[in-house]
Protein backbone atom coordinates (compact mmCIF):
# COMPACT_ATOMS: atom_id res chain seq x y z
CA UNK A 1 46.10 23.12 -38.50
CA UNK A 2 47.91 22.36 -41.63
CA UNK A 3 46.72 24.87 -44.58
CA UNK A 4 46.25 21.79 -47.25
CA UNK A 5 43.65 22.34 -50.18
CA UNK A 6 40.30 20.20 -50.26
CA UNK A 7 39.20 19.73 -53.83
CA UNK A 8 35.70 17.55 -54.79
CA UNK A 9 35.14 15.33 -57.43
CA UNK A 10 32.54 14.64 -59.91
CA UNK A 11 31.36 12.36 -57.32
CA UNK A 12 31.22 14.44 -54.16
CA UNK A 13 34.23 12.78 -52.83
CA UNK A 14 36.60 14.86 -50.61
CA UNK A 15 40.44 14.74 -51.26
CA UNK A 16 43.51 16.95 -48.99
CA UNK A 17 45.98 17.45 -50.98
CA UNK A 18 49.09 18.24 -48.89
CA UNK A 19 52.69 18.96 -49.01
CA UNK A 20 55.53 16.49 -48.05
CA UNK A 21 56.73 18.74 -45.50
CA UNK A 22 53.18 18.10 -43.84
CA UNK A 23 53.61 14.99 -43.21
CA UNK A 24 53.94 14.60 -39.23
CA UNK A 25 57.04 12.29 -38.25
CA UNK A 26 56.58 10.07 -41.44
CA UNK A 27 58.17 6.34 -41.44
CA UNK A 28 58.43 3.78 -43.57
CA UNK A 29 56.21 0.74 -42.43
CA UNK A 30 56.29 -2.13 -45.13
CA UNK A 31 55.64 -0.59 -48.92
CA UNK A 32 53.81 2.44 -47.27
CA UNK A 33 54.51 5.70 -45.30
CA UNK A 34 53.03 5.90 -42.14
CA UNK A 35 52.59 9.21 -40.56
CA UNK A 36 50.29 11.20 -37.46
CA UNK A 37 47.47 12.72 -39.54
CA UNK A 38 48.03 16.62 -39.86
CA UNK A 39 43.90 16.57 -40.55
CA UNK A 40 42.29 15.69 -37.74
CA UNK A 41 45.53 16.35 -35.62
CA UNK A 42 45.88 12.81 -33.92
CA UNK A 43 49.21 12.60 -31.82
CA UNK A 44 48.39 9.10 -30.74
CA UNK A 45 49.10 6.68 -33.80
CA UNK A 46 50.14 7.19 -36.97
CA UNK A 47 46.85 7.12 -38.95
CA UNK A 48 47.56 8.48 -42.11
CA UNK A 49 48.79 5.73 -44.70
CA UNK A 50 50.30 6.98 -47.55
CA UNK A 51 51.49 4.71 -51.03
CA UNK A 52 54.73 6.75 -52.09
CA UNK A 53 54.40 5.29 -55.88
CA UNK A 54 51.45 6.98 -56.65
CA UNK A 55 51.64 9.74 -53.79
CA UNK A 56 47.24 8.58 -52.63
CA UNK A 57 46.61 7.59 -48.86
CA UNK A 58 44.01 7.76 -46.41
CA UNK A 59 43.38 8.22 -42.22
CA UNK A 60 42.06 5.17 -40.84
CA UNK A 61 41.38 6.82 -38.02
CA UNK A 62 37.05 6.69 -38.17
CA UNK A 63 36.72 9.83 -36.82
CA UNK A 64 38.83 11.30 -40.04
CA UNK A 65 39.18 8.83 -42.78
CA UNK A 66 40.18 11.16 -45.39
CA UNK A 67 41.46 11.04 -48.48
CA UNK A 68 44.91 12.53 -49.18
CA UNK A 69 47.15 13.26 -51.90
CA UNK A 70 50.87 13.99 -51.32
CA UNK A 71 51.49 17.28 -54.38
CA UNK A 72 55.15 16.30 -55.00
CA UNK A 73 54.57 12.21 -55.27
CA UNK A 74 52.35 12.76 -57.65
CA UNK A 75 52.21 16.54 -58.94
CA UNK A 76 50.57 15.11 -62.26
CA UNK A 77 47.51 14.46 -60.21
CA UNK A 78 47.53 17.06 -58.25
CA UNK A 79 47.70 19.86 -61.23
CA UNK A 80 45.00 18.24 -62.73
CA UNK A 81 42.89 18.02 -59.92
CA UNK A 82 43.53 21.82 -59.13
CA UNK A 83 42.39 22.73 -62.85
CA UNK A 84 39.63 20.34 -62.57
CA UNK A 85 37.83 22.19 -59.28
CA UNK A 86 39.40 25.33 -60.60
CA UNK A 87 37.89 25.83 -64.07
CA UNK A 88 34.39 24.47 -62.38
CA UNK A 89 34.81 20.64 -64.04
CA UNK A 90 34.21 18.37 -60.86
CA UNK A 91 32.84 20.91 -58.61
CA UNK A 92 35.03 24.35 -56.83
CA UNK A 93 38.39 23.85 -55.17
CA UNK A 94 38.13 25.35 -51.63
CA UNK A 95 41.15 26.15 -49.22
CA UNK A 96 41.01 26.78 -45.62
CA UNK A 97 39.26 30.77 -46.13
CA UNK A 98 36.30 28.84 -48.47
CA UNK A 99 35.79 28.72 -52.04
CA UNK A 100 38.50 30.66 -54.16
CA UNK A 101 36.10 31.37 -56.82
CA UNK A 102 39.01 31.82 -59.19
CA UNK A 103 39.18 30.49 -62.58
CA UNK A 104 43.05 29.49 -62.61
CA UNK A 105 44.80 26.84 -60.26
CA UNK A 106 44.80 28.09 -57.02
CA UNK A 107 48.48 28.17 -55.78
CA UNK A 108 49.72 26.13 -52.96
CA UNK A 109 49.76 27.94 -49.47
CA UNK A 110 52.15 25.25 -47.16
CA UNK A 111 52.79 26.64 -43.95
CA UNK A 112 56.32 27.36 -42.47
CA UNK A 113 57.52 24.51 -41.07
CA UNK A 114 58.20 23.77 -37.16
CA UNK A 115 61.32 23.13 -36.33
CA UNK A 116 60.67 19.31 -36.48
CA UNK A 117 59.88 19.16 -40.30
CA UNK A 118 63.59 19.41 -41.53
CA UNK A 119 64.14 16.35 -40.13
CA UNK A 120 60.81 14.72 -41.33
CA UNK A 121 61.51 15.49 -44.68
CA UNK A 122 64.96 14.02 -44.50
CA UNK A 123 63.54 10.54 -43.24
CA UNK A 124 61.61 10.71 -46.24
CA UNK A 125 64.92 11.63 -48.79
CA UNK A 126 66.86 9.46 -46.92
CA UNK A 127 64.75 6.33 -47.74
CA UNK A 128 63.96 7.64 -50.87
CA UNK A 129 67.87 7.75 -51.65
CA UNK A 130 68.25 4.42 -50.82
CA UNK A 131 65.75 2.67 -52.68
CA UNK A 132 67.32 4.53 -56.16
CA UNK A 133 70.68 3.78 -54.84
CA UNK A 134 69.68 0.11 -53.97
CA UNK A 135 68.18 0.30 -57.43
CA UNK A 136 70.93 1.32 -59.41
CA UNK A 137 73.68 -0.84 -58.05
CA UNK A 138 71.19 -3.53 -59.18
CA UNK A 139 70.76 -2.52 -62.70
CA UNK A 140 73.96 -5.00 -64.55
CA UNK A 141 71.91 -7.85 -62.33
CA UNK A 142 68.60 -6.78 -63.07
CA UNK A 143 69.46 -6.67 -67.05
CA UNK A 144 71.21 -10.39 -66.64
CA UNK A 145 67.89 -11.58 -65.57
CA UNK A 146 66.10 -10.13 -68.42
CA UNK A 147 67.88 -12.11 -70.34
CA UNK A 148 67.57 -15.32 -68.60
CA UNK A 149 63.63 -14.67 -68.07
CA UNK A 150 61.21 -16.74 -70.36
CA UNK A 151 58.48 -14.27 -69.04
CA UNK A 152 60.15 -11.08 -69.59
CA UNK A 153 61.34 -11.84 -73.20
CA UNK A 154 57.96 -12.96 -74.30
CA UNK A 155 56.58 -9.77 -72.69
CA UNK A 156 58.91 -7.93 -75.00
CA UNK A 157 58.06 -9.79 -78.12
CA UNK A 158 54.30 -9.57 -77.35
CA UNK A 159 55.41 -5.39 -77.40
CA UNK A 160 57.25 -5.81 -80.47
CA UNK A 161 60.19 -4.41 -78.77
CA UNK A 162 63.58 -6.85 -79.49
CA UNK A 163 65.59 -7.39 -76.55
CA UNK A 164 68.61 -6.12 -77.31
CA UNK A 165 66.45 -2.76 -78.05
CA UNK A 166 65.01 -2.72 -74.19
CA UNK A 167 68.81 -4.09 -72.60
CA UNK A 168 70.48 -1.09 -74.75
CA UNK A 169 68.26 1.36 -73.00
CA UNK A 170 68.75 -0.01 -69.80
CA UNK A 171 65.61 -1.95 -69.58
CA UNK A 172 65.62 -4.75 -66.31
CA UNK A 173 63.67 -7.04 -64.48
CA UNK A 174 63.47 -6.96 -60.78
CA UNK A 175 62.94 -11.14 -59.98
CA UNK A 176 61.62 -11.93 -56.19
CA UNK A 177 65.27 -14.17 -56.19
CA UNK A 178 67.00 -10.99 -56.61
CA UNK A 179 65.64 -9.77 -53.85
CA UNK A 180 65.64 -12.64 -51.32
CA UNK A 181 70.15 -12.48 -52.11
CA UNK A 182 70.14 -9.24 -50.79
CA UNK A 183 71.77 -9.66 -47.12
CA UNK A 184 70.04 -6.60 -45.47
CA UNK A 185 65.93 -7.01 -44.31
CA UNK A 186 65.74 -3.05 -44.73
CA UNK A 187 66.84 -3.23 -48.40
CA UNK A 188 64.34 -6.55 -49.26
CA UNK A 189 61.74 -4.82 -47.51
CA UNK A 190 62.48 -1.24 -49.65
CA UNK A 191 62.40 -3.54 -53.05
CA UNK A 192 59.56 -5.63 -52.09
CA UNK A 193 57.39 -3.40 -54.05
CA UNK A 194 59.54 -3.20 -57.05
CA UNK A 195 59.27 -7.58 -57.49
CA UNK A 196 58.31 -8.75 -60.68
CA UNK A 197 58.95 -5.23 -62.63
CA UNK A 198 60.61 -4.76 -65.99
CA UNK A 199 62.93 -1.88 -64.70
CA UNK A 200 63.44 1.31 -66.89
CA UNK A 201 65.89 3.69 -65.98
CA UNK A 202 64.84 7.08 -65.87
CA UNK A 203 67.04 10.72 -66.37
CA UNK A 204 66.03 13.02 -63.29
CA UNK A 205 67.68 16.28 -63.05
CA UNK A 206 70.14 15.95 -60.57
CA UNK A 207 69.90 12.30 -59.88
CA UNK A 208 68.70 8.68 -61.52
CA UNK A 209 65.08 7.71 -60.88
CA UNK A 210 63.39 4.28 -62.04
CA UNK A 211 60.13 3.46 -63.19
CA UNK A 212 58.87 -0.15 -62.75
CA UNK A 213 55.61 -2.17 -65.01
CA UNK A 214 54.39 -5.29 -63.40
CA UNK A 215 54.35 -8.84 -65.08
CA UNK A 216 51.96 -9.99 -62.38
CA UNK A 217 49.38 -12.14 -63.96
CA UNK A 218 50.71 -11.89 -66.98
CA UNK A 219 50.81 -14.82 -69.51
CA UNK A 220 51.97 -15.70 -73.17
CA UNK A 221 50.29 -14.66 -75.48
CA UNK A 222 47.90 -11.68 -73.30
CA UNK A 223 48.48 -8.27 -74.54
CA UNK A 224 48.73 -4.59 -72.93
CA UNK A 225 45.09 -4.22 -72.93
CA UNK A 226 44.27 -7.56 -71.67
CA UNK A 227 46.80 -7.37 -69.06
CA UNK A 228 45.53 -3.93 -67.90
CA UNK A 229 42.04 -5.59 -67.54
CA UNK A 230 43.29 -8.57 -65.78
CA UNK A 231 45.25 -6.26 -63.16
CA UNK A 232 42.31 -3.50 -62.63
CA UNK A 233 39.82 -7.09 -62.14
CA UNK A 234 42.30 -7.68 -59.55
CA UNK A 235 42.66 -4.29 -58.15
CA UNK A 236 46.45 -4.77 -57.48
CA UNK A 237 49.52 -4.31 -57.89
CA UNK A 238 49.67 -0.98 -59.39
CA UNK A 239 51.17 -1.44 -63.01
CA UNK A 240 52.92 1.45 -62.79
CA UNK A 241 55.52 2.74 -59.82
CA UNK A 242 58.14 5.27 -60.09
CA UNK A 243 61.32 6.84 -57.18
CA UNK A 244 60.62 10.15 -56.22
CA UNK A 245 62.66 12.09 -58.30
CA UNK A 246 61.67 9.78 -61.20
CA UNK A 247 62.72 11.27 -64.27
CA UNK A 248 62.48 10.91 -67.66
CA UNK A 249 63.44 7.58 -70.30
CA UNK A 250 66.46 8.92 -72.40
CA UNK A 251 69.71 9.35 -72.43
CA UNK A 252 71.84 11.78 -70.11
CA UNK A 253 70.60 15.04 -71.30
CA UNK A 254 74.09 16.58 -71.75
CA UNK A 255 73.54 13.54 -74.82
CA UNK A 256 70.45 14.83 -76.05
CA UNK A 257 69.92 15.98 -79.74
CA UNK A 258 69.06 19.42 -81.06
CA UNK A 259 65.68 17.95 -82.42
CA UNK A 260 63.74 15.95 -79.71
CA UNK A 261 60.53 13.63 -80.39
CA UNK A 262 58.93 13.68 -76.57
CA UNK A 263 56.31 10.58 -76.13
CA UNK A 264 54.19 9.67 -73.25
CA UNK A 265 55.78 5.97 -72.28
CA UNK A 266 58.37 3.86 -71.90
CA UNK A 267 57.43 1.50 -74.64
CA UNK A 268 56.73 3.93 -77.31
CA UNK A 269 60.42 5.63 -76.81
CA UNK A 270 61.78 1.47 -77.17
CA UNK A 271 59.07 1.19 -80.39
CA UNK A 272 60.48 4.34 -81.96
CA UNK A 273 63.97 2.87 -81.42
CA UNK A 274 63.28 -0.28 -83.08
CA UNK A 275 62.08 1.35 -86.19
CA UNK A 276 65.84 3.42 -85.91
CA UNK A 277 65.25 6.91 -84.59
CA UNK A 278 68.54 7.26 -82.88
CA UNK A 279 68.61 6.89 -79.12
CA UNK A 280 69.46 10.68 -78.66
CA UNK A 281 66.16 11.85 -80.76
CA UNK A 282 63.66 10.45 -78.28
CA UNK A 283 62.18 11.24 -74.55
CA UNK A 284 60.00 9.28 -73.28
CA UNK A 285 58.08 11.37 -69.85
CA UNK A 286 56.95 8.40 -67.89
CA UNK A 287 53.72 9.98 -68.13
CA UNK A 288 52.90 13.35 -69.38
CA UNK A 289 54.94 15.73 -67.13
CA UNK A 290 58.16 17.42 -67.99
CA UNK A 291 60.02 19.38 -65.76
CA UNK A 292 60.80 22.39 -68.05
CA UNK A 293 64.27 22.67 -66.49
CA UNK A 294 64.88 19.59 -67.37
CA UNK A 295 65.68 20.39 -70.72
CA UNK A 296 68.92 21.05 -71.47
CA UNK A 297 69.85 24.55 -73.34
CA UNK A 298 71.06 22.28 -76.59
CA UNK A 299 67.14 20.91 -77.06
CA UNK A 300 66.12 24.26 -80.05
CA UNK A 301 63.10 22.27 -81.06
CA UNK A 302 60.29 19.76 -79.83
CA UNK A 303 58.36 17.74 -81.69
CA UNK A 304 55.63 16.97 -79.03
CA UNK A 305 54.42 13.28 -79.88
CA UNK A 306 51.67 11.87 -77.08
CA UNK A 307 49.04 9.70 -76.37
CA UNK A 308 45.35 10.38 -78.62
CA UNK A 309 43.12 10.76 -75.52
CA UNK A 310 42.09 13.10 -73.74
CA UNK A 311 45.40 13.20 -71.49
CA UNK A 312 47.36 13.66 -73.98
CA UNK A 313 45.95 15.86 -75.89
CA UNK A 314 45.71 18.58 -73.03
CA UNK A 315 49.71 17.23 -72.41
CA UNK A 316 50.38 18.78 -75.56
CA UNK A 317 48.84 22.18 -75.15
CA UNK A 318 49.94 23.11 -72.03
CA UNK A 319 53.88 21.80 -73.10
CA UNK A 320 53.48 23.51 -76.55
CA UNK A 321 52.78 26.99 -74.30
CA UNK A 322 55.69 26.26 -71.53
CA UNK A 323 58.14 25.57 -74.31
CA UNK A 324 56.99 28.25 -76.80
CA UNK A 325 57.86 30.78 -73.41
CA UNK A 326 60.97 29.17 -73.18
CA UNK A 327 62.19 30.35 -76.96
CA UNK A 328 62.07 26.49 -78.24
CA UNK A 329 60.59 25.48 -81.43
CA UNK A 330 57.39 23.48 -80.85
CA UNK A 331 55.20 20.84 -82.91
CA UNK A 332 52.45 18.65 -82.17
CA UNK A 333 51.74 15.25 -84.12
CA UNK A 334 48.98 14.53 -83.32
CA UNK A 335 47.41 10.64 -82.96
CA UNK A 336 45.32 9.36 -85.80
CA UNK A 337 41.71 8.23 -84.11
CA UNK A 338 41.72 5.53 -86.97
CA UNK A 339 41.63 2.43 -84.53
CA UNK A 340 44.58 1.62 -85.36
CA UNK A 341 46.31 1.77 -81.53
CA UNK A 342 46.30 4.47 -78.80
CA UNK A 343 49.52 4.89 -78.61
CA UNK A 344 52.87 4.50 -80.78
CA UNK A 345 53.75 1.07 -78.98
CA UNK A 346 50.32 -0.09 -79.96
CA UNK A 347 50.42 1.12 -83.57
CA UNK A 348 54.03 -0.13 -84.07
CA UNK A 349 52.90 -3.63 -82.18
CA UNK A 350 49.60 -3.99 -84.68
CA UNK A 351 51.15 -2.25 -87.97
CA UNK A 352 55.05 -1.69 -87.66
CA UNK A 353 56.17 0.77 -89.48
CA UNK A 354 52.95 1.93 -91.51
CA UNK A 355 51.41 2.72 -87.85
CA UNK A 356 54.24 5.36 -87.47
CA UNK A 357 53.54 7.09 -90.35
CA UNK A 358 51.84 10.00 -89.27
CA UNK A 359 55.32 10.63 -86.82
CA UNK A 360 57.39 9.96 -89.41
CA UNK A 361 56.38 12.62 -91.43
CA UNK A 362 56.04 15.20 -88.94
CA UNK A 363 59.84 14.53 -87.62
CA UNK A 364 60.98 15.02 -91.22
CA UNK A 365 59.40 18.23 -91.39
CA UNK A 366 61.69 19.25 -88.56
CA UNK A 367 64.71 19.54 -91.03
């Protein structure tokens, strides 16, 4: 039986988290990963279906159907979801002995791996390889048809980000013609969920990792929060998908500056641009992890710029702690609740450069 940790929500509802390495002869089937269900221990089918963007799946097998979450596809989840149940917010974390009755995270017990797993993980890297390889070699294409796109430019201006802002950081679009030129099925059918994406490059440690938003349903003249609406009416496709490693949006970090401004998204690092902070300032996380390694030994101090809600505000106070222990210089600015946007892509799209006010004068206070 694999030794994965069962959390409960607000709700009631169950959710595994597991490792990677439990994941029982894993292949890729379509835009999913398909694998024998280490839950209920089925050695029939392949059951479990797992979404590598966002690292959620579920058995299908009605005997099991449970709800899984893969740690290292989506360890932002899973950390919060461990301090959730922890700390007593959405009920107590239990592992495989019962309740831990701790008030910290309780710390991941994987088992040793059968001889089998090696290989199972590697089917995993291998694909996982290919579709940031695939992705890369694409990039000088990809940016050509951000250029050409109607769509994709208008998305930008509706952002307030100029295009030759987004195509100096890399910024692409991943068109479905694209795609159908590619000559192998395997490589169409690894991209397939990438159609239709603006493409940001992202800086992973030892590698390159993307990060793709989704124009579907978009139209002229509809903004973020409109589009967001339109795509959770839907219920699909996820706005947001990222490789695993992803990364973060920046320059190599051998590049990076002595003084860093970190942000939550893509888009605020490209509005923060556009008003001139030089490319080599700014970090953008992709969300509101950062690998502490990541940073490299140049970085001496952080100016720690996220998101106003609730997210981002515990972002910022667990970073400020990690960093502080690493010797680094750390301050928060923290996002004006004066309606004026939720983030800095918002403020600098409804109030240019009065809305970054507030981060203007905490970077100057870094000097």
């Amino acid at each position: 039986m694999a030794s994965m940790i069962t959390v409960f929500t607000r709700r009631g509802k169950r959710i595994e988290i597991l490792s990677q390495s439990e994941l029982r002869y894993p292949r890729l089937t379509g835009s999913r990963v398909r694998a024998f269900c280490p839950i209920h221990g089925s050695d029939h089918q392949r059951s479990l279906s797992i979404d590598p963007a966002s690292g959620w799946g579920y058995c299908f097998n009605a005997a099991c159907q449970a709800k899984v979450l893969i740690a290292e596809w989506n360890p932002g989840a899973a950390h919060q979801l461990l301090v959730a149940n922890a700390s007593g917010g959405r009920g107590q974390a239990i592992d495989q002995e019962g309740p831990t009755g701790s008030q910290t995270p309780p710390r991941f017990r994987w088992l040793s791996q059968p001889e089998e797993r090696p290989s199972t993980v590697s089917v995993l890297s291998r694909w996982q390889e290919e579709e940031r390889r695939i992705l890369q070699a694409l990039e000088p294409t990809m940016q050509a048809a951000l250029k050409s796109s109607s769509q994709g430019r208008a998305y930008l201006r509706e952002r307030a980000i100029p295009l030759e802002i987004a195509l100096t950081g890399g910024v692409g679009l991943l068109t479905p013609t694209i795609i159908t030129r590619l000559t192998r099925s395997k490589q169409r059918r690894l991209l397939q969920r990438w159609s239709g994406r603006l493409i940001f490059p992202l800086q992973a440690e030892t590698t390159r990792g993307y990060i793709g938003r989704t124009l579907a349903g978009w139209q002229h003249g509809m903004d973020e929060n409109a589009h967001k609406r339109l795509l959770e009416r839907l219920g699909r496709p996820q706005r947001w998908i990222k490789t695993n490693p992803a990364g973060c949006f920046s320059l190599p970090r051998e590049q990076l500056a002595p003084q860093l401004i970190v942000v939550e998204g893509t888009f605020d690092r490209l509005a923060l641009l556009a008003a001139g902070f030089r490319a080599n300032e700014v970090v953008a996380l992709a969300g509101t992890a950062l690998p502490l390694s990541w940073l490299p030994a140049q970085v001496r101090s952080v100016l720690l710029a996220l998101d106003g809600d609730e997210g981002g505000r515990e972002a910022a106070a667990r970073l400020s702690a990690q960093l502080r222990e690493q010797g680094r210089s750390v301050s928060c600015c923290l996002m004006p609740l004066d309606g004026q946007g939720k983030d800095w892509n918002e403020r600098w799209r409804l109030s240019g450069r009065a809305g970054l006010q507030p981060l203007l004068d905490s970077y100057r206070r870094l000097y």
